[in-house]
N, C-alpha and C. Protein backbone atom coordinates (compact mmCIF):
# COMPACT_ATOMS: atom_id res chain seq x y z
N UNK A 1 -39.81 19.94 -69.20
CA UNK A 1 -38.61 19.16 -68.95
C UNK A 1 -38.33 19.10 -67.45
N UNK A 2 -37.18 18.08 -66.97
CA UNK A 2 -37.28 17.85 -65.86
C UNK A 2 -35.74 17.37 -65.52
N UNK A 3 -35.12 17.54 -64.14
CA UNK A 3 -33.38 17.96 -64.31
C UNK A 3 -33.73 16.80 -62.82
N UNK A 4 -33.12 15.45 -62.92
CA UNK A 4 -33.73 14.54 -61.70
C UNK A 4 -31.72 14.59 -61.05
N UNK A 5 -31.90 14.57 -60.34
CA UNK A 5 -30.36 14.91 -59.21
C UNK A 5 -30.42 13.04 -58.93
N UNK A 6 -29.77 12.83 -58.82
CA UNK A 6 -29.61 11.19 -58.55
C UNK A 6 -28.09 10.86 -57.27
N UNK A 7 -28.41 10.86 -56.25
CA UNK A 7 -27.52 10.70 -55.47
C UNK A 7 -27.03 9.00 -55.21
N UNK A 8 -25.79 8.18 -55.90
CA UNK A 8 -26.35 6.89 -56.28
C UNK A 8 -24.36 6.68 -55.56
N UNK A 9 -24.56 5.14 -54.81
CA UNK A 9 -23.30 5.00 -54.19
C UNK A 9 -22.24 4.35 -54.89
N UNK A 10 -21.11 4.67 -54.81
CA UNK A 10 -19.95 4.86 -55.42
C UNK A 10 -19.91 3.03 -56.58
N UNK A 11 -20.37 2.23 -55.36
CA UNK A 11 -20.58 0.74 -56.01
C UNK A 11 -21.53 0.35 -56.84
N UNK A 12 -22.67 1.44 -57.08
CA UNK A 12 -23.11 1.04 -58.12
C UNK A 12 -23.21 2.40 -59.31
N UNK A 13 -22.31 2.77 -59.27
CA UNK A 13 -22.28 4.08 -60.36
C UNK A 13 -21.65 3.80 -61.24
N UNK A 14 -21.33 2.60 -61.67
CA UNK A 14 -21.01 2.33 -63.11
C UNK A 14 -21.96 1.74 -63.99
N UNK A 15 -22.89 1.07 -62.98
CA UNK A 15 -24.03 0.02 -63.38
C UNK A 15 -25.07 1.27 -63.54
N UNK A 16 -25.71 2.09 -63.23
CA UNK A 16 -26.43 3.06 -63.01
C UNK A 16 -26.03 4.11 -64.64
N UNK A 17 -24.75 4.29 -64.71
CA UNK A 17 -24.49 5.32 -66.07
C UNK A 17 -24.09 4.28 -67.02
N UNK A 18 -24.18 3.10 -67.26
CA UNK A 18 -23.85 2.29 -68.23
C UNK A 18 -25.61 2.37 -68.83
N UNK A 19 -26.43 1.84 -68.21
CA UNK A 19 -27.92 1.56 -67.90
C UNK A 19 -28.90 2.57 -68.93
N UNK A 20 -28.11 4.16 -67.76
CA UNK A 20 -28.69 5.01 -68.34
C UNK A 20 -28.60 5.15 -70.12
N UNK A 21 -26.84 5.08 -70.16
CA UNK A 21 -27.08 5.18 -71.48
C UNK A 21 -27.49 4.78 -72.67
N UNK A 22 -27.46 3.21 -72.11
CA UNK A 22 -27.94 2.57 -72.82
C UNK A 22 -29.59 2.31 -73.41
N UNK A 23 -30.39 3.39 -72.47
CA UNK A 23 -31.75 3.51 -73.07
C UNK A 23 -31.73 5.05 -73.26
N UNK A 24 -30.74 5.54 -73.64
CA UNK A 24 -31.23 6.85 -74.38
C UNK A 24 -30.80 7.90 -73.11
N UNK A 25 -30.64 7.93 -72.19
CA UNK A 25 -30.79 9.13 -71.11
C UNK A 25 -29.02 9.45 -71.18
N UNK A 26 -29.06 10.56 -71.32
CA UNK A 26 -27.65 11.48 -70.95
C UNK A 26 -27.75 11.84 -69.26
N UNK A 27 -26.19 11.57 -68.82
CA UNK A 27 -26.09 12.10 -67.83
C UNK A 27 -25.04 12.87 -67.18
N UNK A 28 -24.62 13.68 -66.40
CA UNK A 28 -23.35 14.43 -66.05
C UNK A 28 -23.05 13.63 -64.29
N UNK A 29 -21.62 13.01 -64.53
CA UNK A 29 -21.61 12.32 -63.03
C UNK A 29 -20.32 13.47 -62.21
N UNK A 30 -21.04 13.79 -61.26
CA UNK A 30 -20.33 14.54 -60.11
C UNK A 30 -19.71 13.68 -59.11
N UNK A 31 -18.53 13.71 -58.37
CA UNK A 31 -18.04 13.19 -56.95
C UNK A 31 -18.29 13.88 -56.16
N UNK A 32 -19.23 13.10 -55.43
CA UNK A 32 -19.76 13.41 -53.87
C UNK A 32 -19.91 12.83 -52.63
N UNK A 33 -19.69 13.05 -51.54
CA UNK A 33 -19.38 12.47 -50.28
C UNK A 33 -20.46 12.70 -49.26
N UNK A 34 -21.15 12.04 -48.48
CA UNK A 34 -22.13 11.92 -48.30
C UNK A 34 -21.82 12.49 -46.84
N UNK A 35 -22.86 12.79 -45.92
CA UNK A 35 -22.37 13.73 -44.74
C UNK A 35 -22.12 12.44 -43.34
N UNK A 36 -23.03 11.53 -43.38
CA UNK A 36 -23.17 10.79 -42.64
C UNK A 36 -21.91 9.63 -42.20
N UNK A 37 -21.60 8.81 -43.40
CA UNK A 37 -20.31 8.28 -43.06
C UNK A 37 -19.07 8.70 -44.01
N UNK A 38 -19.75 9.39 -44.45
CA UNK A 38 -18.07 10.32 -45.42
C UNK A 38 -17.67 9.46 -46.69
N UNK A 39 -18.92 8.91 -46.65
CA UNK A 39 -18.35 7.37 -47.98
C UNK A 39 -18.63 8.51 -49.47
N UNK A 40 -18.02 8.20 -50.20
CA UNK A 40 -18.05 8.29 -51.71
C UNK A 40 -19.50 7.90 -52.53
N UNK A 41 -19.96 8.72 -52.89
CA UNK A 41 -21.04 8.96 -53.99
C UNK A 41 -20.47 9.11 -55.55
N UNK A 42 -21.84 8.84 -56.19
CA UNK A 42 -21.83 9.68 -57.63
C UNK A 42 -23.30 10.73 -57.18
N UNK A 43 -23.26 11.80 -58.08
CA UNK A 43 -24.57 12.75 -58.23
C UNK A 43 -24.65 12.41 -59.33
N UNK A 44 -25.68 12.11 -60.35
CA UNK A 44 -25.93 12.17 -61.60
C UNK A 44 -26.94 12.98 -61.54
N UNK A 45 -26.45 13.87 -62.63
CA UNK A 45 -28.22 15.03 -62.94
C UNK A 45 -27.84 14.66 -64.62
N UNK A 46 -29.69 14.46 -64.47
CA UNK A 46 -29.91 13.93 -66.08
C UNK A 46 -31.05 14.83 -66.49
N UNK A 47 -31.42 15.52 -67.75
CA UNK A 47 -32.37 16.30 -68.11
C UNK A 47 -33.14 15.24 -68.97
N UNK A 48 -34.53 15.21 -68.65
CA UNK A 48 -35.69 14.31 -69.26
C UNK A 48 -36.98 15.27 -69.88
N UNK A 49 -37.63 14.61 -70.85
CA UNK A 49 -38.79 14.85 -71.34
C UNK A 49 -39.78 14.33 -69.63
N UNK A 50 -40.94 15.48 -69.29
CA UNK A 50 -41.46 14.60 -67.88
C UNK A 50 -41.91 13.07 -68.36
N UNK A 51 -42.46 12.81 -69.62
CA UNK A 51 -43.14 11.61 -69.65
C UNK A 51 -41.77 10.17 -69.09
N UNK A 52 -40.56 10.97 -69.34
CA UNK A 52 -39.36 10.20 -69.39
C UNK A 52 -38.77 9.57 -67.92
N UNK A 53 -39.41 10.42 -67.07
CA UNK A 53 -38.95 11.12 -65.46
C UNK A 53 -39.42 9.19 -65.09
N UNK A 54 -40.40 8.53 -64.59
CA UNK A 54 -40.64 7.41 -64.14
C UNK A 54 -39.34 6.41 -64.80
N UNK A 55 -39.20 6.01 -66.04
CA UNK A 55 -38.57 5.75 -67.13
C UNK A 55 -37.14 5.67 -66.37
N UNK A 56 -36.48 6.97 -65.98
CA UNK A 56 -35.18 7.02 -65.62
C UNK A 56 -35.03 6.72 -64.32
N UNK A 57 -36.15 6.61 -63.07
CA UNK A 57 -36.00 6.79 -61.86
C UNK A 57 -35.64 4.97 -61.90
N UNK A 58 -36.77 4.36 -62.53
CA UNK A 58 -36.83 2.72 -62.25
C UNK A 58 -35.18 2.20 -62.88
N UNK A 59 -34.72 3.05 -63.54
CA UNK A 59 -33.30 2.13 -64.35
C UNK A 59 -32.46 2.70 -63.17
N UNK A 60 -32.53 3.84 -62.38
CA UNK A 60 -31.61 3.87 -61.13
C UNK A 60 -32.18 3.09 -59.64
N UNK A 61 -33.01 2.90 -59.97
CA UNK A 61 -34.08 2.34 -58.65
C UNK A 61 -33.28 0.67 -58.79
N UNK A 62 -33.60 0.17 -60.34
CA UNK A 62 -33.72 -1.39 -60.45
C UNK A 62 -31.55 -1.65 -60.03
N UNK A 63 -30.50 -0.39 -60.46
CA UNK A 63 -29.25 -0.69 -60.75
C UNK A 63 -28.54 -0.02 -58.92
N UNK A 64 -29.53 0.44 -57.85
CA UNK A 64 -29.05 0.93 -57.29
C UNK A 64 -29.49 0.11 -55.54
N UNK A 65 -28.62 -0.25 -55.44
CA UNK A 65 -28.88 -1.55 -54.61
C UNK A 65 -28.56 -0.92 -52.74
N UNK A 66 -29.17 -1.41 -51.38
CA UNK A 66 -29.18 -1.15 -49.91
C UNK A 66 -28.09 -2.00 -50.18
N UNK A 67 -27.43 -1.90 -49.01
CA UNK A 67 -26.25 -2.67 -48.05
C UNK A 67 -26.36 -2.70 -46.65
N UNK A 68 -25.52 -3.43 -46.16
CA UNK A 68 -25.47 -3.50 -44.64
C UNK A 68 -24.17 -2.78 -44.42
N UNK A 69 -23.71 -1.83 -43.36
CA UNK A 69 -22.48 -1.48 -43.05
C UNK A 69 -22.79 -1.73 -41.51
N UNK A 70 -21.43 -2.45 -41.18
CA UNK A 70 -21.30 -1.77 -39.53
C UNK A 70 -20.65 -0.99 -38.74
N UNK A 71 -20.86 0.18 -38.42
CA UNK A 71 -19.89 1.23 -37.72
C UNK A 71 -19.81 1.12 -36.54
N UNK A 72 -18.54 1.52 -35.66
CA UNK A 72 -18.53 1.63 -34.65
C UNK A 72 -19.24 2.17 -33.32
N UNK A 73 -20.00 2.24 -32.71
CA UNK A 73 -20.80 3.03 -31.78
C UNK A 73 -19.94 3.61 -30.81
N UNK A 74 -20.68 4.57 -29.80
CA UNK A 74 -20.03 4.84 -28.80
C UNK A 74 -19.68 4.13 -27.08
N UNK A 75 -18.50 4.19 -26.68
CA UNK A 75 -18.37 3.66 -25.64
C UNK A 75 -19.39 3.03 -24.95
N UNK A 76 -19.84 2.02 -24.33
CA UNK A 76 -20.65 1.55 -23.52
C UNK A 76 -19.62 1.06 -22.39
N UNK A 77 -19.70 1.13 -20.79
CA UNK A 77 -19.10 0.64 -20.02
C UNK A 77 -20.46 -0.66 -19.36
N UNK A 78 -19.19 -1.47 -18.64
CA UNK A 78 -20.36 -2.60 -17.92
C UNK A 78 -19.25 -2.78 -16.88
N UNK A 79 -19.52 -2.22 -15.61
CA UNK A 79 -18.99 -2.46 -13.91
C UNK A 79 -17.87 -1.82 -14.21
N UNK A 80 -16.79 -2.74 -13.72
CA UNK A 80 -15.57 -2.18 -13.54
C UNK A 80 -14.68 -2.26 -14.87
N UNK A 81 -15.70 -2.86 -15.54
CA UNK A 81 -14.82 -3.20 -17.06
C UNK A 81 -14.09 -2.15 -18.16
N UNK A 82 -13.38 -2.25 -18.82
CA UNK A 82 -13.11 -1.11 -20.05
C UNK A 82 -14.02 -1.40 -20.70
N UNK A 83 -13.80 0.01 -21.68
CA UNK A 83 -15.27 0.41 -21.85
C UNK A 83 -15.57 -0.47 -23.51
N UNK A 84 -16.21 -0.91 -23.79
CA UNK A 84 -16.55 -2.01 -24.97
C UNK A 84 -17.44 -1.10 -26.67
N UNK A 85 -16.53 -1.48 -27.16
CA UNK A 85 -17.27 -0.72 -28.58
C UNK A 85 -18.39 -1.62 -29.47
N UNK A 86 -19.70 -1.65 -29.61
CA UNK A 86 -20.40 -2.56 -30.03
C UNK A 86 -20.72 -1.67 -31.38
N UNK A 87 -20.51 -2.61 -32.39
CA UNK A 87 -20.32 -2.20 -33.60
C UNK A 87 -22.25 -1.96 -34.05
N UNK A 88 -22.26 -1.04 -34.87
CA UNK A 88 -23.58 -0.55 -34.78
C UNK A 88 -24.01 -0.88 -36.67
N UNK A 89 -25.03 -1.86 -37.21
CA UNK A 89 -25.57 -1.67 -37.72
C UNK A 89 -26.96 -0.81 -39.12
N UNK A 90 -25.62 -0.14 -39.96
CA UNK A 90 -26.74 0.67 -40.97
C UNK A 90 -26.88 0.74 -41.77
N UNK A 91 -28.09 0.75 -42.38
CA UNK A 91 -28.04 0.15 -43.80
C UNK A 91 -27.70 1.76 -45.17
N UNK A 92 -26.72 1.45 -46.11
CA UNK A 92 -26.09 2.53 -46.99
C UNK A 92 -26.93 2.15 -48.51
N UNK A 93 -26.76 2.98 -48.92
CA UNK A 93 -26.50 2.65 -50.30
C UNK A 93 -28.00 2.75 -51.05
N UNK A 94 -28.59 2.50 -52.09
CA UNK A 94 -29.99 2.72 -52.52
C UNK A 94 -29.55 4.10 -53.34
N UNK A 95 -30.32 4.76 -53.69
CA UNK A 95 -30.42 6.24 -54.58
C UNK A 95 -31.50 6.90 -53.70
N UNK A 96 -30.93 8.63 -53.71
CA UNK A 96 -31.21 9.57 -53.18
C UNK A 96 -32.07 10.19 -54.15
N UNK A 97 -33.05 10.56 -54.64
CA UNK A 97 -33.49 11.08 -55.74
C UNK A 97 -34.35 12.54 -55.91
N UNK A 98 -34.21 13.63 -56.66
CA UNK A 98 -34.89 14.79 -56.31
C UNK A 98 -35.20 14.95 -57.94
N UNK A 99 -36.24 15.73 -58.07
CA UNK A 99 -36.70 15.80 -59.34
C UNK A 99 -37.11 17.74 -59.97
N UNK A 100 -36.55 18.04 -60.79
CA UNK A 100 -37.29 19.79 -60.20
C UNK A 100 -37.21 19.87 -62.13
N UNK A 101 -38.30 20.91 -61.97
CA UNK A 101 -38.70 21.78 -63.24
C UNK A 101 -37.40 22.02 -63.77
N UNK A 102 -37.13 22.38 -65.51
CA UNK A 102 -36.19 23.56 -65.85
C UNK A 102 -37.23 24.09 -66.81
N UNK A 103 -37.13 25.32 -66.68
CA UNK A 103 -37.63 26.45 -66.99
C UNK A 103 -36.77 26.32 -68.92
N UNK A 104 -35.39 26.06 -68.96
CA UNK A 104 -34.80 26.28 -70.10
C UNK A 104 -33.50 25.04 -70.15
N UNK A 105 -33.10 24.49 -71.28
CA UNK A 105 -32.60 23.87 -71.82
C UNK A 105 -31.77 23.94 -72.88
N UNK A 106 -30.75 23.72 -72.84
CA UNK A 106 -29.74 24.05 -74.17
C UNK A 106 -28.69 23.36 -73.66
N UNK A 107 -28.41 22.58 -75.32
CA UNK A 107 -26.67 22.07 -75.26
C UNK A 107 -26.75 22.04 -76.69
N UNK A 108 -25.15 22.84 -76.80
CA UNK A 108 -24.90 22.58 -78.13
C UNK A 108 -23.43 22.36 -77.94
């Protein structure tokens, strides 16, 4: 068996656990905040049969979509001018994905 961590952004985490369930995969959704721009996540950890592991990655792969954000950069000056903020370009969003052994399994 196999316990896949799914780090998936806040805009598509309804589309992502609707998806899942709907082909069979259970999942537990955590709130999480990501370190970089402090934006809002879901974690989903889902326990799979391994043959299952490809299976679940493509239904978060196909429901978990890039974006464009633009953040602010730091000061740049030019001569005598105040100093100008040029908004900086990065792309968010997609799924974070980690995959690890479990040794043991139980829910009742």
């Amino acid at each position: 068996m196999k316990l896949i961590y799914a780090i998936v952004n806040n805009d598509d985490s309804h589309a992502v656990s609707t998806n899942l369930t709907k082909n069979g995969f259970f999942a537990t959704k955590l709130a999480s905040t990501g370190g970089f721009l402090m934006a809002g996540n879901t974690t989903f950890l889902t326990c799979c049969e391994n043959e299952s592991v490809d299976t679940v990655i493509e239904i978060i792969k196909k429901h978990s979509r890039k974006r464009t954000q633009y953040i602010p950069s730091a000061a740049s000056f030019s001569g005598d001018a105040m100093p100008v903020n040029y908004p900086t370009e990065v792309s968010i969003g997609g799924a974070t994905i980690f995959v690890t052994d479990i040794e043991r399994f139980e829910k009742f």
